[in-house]
Protein backbone atom coordinates (compact mmCIF):
# COMPACT_ATOMS: atom_id res chain seq x y z
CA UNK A 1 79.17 -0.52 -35.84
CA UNK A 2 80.07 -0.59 -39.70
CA UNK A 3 81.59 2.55 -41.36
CA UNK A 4 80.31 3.76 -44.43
CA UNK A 5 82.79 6.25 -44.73
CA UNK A 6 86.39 7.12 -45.40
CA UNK A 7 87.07 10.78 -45.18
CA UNK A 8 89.09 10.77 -48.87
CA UNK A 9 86.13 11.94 -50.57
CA UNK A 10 86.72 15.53 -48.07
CA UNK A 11 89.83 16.06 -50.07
CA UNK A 12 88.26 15.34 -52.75
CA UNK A 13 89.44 11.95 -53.78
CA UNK A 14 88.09 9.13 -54.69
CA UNK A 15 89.22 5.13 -54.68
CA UNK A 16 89.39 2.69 -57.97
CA UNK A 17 89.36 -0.37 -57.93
CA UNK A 18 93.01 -1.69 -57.91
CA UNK A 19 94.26 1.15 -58.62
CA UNK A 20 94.28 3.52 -56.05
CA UNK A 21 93.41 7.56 -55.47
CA UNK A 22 92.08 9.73 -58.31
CA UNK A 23 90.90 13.06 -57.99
CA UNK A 24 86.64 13.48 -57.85
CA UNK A 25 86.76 15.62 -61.13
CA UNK A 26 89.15 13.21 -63.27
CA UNK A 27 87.36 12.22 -66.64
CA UNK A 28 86.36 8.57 -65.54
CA UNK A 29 84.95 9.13 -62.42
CA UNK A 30 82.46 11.85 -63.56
CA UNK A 31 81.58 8.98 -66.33
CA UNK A 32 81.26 6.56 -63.32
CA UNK A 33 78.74 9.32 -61.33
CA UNK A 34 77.23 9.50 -64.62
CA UNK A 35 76.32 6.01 -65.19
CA UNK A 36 75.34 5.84 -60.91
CA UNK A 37 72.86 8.90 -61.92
CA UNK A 38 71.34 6.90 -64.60
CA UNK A 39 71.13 4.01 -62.22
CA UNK A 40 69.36 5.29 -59.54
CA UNK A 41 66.81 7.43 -62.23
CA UNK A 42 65.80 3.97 -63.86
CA UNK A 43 65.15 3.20 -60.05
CA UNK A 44 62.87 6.00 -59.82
CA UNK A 45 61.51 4.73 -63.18
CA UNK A 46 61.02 1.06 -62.02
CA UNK A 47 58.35 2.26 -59.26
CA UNK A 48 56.16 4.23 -61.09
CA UNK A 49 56.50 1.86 -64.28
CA UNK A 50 53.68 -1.09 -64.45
CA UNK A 51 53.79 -3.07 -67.19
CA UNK A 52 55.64 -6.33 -65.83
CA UNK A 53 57.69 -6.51 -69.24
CA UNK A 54 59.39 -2.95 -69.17
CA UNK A 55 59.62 -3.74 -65.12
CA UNK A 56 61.84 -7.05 -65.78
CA UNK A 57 63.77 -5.45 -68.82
CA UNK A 58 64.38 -2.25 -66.15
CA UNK A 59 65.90 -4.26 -63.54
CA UNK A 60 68.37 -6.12 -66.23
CA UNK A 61 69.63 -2.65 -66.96
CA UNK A 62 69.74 -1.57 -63.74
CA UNK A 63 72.17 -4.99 -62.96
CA UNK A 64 74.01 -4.20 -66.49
CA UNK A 65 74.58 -0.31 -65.67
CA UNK A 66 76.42 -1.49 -61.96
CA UNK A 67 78.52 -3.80 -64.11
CA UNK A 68 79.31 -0.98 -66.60
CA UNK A 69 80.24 1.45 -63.43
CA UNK A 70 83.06 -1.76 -62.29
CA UNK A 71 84.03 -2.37 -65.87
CA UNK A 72 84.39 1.66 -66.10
CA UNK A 73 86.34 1.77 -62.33
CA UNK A 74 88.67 -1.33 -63.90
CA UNK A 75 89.69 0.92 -66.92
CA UNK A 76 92.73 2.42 -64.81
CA UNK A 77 94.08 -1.36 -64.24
CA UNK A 78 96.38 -3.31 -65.63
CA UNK A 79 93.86 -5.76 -65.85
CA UNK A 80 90.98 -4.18 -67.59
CA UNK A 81 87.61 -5.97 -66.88
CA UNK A 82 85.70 -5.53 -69.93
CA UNK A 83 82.92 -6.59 -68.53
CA UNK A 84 80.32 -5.19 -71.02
CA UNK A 85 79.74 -8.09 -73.72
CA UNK A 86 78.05 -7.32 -76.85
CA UNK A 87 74.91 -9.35 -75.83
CA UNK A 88 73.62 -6.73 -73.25
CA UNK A 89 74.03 -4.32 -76.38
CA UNK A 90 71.89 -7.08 -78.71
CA UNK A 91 69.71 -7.45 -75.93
CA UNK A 92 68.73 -3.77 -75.89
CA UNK A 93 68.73 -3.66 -79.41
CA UNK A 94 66.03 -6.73 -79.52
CA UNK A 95 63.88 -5.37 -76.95
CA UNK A 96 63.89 -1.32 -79.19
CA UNK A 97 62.54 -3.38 -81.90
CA UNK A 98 59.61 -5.70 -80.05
CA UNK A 99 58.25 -2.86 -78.24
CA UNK A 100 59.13 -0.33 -81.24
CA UNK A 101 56.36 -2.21 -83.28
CA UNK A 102 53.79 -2.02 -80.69
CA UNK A 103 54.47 1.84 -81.06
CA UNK A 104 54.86 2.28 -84.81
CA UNK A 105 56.46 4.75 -87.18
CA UNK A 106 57.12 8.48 -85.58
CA UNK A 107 55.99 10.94 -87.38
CA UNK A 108 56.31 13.80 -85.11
CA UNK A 109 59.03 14.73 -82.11
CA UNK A 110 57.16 13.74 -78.97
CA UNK A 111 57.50 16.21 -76.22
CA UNK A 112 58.72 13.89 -73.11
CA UNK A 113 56.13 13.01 -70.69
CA UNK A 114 52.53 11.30 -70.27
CA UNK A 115 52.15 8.94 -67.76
CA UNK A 116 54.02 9.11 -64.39
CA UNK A 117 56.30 6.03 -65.77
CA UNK A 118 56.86 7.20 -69.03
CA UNK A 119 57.82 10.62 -67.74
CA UNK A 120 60.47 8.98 -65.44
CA UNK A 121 61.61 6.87 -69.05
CA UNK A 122 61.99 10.28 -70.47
CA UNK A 123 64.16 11.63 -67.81
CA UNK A 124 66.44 8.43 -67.58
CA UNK A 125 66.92 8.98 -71.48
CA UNK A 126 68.12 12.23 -70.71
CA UNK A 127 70.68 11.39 -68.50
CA UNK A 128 71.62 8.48 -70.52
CA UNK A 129 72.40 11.07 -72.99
CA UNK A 130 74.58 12.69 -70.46
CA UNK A 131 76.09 9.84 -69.11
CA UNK A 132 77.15 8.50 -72.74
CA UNK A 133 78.91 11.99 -73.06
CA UNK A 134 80.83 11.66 -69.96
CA UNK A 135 82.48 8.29 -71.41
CA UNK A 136 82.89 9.42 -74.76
CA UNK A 137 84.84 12.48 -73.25
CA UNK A 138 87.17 9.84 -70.62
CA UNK A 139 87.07 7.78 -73.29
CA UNK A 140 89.80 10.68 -75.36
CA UNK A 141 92.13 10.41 -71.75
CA UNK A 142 91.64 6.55 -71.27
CA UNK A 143 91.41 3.46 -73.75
CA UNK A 144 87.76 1.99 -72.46
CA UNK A 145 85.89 -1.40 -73.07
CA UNK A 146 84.42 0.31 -76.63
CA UNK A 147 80.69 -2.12 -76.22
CA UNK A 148 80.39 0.63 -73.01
CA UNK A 149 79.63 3.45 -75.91
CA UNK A 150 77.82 1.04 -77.61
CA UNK A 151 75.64 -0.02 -74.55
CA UNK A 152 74.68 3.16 -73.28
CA UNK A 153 73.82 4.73 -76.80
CA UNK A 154 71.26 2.15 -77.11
CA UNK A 155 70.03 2.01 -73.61
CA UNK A 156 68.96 5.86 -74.19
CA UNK A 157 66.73 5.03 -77.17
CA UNK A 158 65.53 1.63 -75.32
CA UNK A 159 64.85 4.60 -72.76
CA UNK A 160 62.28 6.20 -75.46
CA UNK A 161 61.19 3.41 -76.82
CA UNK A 162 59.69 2.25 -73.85
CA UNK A 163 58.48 5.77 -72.81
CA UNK A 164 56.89 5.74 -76.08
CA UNK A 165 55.16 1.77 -75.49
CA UNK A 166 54.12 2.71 -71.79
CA UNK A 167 51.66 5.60 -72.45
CA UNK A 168 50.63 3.51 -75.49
CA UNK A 169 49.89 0.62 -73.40
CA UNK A 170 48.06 2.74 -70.65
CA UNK A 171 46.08 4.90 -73.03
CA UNK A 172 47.82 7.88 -72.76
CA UNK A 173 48.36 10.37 -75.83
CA UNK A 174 51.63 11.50 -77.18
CA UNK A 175 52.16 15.63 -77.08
CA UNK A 176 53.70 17.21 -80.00
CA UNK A 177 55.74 20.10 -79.88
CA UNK A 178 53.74 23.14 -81.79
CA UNK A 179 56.17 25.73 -84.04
């Protein structure tokens, strides 16, 4: 029978790769939980998404976001992985723009929500957000591949971008926040 367990995570350590033990609550693996969040939310966001383009584009960041988490994991090695190459980031940034002209100019803050995909975009983006300050704060204890930052900053607004283009597509109306 495999074993998915160790028993180091009871005393509340964790393993990197080639490095070794780390405490749970050290910088870089709260940045690494982080990113795993985000992961598993854009999951959650793949099944209730329908529009085949946002679908493919999800599952690309799902397989960038597992390479950021071992590029991440490598940063305590002497042989850092940098994994994260500045095309994912110009990837995301090409995608923000096709779908950002389907949407058009904001003129208002959107309050996060509409359709049951969109609402699961909005979420992601929120723990992008969280996520991105995770590695900016490991990034003050450890020197890390610096397109990371770049990546995840613009995978939260490809996050609302597409949020934004999915209740477009499906007809449903932005909400505005009222003051």
């Amino acid at each position: 029978m495999p074993k998915f367990y160790t028993g180091n995570g009871d005393k509340g350590i964790t393993n990197l790769i080639n490095y070794g033990n780390i405490p749970k609550d050290d910088p870089i693996v709260v940045a690494i939980g982080s990113v795993d969040e985000l992961n598993s939310s854009i999951g959650i966001a793949l099944f209730y998404t329908h529009n085949e383009r946002v679908r493919r584009e999800l599952l690309e960041i799902q397989n960038d976001l597992f390479i950021l988490g071992a590029d991440l994991a490598s940063t305590l090695t002497k042989n850092k992985y940098a994994l994260v190459k500045e095309e994912q980031t110009k990837r995301l940034e090409k995608s923000i723009e096709e779908l950002g002209n389907v949407v058009g100019e904001l003129k208002k803050f959107v309050l996060p929500g509409g359709s049951e995909g969109s609402s699961h975009m909005h979420l992601s983006r929120s723990i992008a957000r969280r996520a991105e300050r995770d590695i900016v704060a490991a990034s003050k204890k450890y020197k890390i591949n610096e397109e990371i930052i770049r990546y995840i900053n613009r995978l939260s607004t490809y996050l609302f971008v597409a949020a934004l283009y999915i209740n477009k597509m499906e007809g449903v109306e932005e909400q505005h926040p009222t003051y």
